[in-house]
N, C-alpha and C. Protein backbone atom coordinates (compact mmCIF):
# COMPACT_ATOMS: atom_id res chain seq x y z
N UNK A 1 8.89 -57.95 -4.88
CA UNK A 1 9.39 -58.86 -3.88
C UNK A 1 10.66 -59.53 -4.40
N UNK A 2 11.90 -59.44 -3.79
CA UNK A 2 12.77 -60.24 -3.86
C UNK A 2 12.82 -61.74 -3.73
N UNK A 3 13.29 -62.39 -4.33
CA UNK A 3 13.64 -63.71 -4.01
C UNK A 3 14.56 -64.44 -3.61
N UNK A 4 14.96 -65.26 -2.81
CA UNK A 4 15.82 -65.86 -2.23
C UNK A 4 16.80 -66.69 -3.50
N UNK A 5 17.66 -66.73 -3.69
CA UNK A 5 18.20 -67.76 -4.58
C UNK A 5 18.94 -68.63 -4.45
N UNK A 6 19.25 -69.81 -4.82
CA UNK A 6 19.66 -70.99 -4.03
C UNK A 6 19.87 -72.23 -5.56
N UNK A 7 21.60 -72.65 -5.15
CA UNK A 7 21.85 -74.07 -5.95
C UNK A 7 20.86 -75.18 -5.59
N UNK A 8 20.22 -75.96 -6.82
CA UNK A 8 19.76 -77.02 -6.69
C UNK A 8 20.04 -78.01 -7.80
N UNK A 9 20.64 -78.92 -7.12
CA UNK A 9 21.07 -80.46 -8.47
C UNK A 9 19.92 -81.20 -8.74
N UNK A 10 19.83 -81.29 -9.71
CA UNK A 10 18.57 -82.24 -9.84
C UNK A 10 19.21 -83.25 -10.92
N UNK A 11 18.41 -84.55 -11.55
CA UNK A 11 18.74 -85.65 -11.88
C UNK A 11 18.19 -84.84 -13.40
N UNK A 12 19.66 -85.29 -14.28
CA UNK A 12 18.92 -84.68 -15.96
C UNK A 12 17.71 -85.45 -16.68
N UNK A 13 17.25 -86.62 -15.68
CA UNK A 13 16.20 -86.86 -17.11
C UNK A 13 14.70 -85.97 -15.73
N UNK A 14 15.24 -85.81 -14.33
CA UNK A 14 13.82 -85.19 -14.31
C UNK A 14 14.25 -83.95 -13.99
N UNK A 15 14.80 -83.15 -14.71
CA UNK A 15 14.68 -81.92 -15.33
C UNK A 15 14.11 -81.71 -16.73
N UNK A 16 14.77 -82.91 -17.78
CA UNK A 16 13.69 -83.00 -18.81
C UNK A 16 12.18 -82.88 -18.76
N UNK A 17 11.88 -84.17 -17.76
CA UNK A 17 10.31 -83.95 -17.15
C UNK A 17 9.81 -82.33 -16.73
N UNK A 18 10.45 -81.98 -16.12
CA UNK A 18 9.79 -80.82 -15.10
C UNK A 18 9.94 -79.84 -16.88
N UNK A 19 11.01 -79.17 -17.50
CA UNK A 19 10.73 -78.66 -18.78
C UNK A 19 9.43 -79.12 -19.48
N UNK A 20 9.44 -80.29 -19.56
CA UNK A 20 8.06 -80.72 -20.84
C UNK A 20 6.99 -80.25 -19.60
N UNK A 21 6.59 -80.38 -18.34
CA UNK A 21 5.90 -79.60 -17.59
C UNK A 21 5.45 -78.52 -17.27
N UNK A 22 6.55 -77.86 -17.54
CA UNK A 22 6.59 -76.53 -17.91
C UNK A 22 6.50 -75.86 -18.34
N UNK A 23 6.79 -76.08 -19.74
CA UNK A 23 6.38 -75.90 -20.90
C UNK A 23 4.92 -75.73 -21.76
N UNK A 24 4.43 -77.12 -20.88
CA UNK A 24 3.38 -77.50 -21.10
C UNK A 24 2.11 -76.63 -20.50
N UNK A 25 2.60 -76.26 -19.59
CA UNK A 25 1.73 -74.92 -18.24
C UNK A 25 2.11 -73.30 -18.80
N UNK A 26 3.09 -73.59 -19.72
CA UNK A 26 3.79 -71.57 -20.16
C UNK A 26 4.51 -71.16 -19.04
N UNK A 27 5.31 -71.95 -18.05
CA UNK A 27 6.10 -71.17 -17.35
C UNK A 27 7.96 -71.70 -17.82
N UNK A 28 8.35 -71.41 -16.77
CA UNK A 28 9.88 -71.73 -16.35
C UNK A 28 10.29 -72.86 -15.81
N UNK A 29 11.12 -73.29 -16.18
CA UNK A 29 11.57 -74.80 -15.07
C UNK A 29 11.45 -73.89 -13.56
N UNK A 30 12.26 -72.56 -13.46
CA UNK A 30 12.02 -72.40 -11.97
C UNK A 30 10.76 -71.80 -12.00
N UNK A 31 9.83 -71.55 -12.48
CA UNK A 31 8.41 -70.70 -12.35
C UNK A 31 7.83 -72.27 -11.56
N UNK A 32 8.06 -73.61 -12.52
CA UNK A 32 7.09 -74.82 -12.23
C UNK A 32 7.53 -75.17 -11.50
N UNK A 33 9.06 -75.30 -11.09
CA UNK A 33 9.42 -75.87 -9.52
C UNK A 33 8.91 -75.16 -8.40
N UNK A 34 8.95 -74.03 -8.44
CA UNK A 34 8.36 -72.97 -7.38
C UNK A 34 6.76 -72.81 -6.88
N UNK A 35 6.11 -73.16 -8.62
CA UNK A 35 4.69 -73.29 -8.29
C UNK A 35 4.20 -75.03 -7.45
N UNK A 36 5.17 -76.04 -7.65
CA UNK A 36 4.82 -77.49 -7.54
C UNK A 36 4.99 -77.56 -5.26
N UNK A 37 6.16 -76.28 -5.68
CA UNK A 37 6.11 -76.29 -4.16
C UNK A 37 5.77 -75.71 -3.28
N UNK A 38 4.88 -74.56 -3.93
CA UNK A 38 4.12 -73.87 -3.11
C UNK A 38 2.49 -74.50 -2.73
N UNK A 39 2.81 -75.44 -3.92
CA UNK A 39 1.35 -76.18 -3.82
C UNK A 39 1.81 -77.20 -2.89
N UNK A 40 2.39 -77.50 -3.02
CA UNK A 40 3.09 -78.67 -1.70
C UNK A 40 2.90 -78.33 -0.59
N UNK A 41 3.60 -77.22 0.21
CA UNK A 41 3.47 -76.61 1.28
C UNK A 41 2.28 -76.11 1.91
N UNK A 42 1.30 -75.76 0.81
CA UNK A 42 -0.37 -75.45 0.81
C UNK A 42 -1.18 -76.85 1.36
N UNK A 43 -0.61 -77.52 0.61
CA UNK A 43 -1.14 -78.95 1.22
C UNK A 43 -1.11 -79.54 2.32
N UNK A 44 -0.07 -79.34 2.77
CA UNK A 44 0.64 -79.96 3.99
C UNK A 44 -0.28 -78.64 4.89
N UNK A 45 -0.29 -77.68 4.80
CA UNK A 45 -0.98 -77.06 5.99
C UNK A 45 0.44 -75.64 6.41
N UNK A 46 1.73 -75.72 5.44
CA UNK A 46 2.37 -74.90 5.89
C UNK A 46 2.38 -73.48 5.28
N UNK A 47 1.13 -73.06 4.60
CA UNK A 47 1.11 -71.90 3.67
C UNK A 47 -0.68 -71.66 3.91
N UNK A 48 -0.86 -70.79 4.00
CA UNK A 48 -2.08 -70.18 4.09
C UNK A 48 -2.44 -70.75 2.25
N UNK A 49 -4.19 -71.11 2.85
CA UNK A 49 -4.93 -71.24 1.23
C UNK A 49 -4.99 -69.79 0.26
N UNK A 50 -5.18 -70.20 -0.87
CA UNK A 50 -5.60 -69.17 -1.38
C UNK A 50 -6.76 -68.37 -0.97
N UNK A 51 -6.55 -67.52 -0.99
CA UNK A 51 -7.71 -66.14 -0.51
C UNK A 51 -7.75 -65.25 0.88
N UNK A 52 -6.89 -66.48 1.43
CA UNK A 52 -7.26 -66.37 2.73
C UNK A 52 -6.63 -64.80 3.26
N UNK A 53 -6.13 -64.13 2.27
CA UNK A 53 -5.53 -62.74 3.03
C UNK A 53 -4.18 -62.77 3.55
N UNK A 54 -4.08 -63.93 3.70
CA UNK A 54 -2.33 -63.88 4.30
C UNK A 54 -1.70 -64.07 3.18
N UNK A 55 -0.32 -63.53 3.51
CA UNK A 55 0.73 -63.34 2.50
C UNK A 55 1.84 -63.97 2.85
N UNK A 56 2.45 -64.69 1.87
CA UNK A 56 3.90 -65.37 2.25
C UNK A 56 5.22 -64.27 2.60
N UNK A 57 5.46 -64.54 3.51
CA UNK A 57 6.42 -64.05 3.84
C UNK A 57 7.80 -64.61 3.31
């Protein structure tokens, strides 16, 4: 699957944060931004739960 790619500014001390986060989990600053917002969107009701068979488009 391809990914979309896209500029994002963020503030340097919470990019520090999101690294020690990241780090802390074994991914990527963009692996943990990507995972923080897919869990976001899951929440809110705009992403199918896990299992459920549907696939993000």
């Amino acid at each position: 699957m391809e990914k979309k790619k896209f500029l994002l500014r963020i503030d340097p001390k919470l990019y520090d944060i999101m690294q020690k986060w990241a780090d802390d989990e074994f991914r990527s600053v963009n692996g943990q931004i990507e995972n923080i917002l897919r869990d976001a969107a899951r929440r809110a009701g705009r992403l199918p739960k896990k299992g459920d068979g549907k696939k993000l488009k």
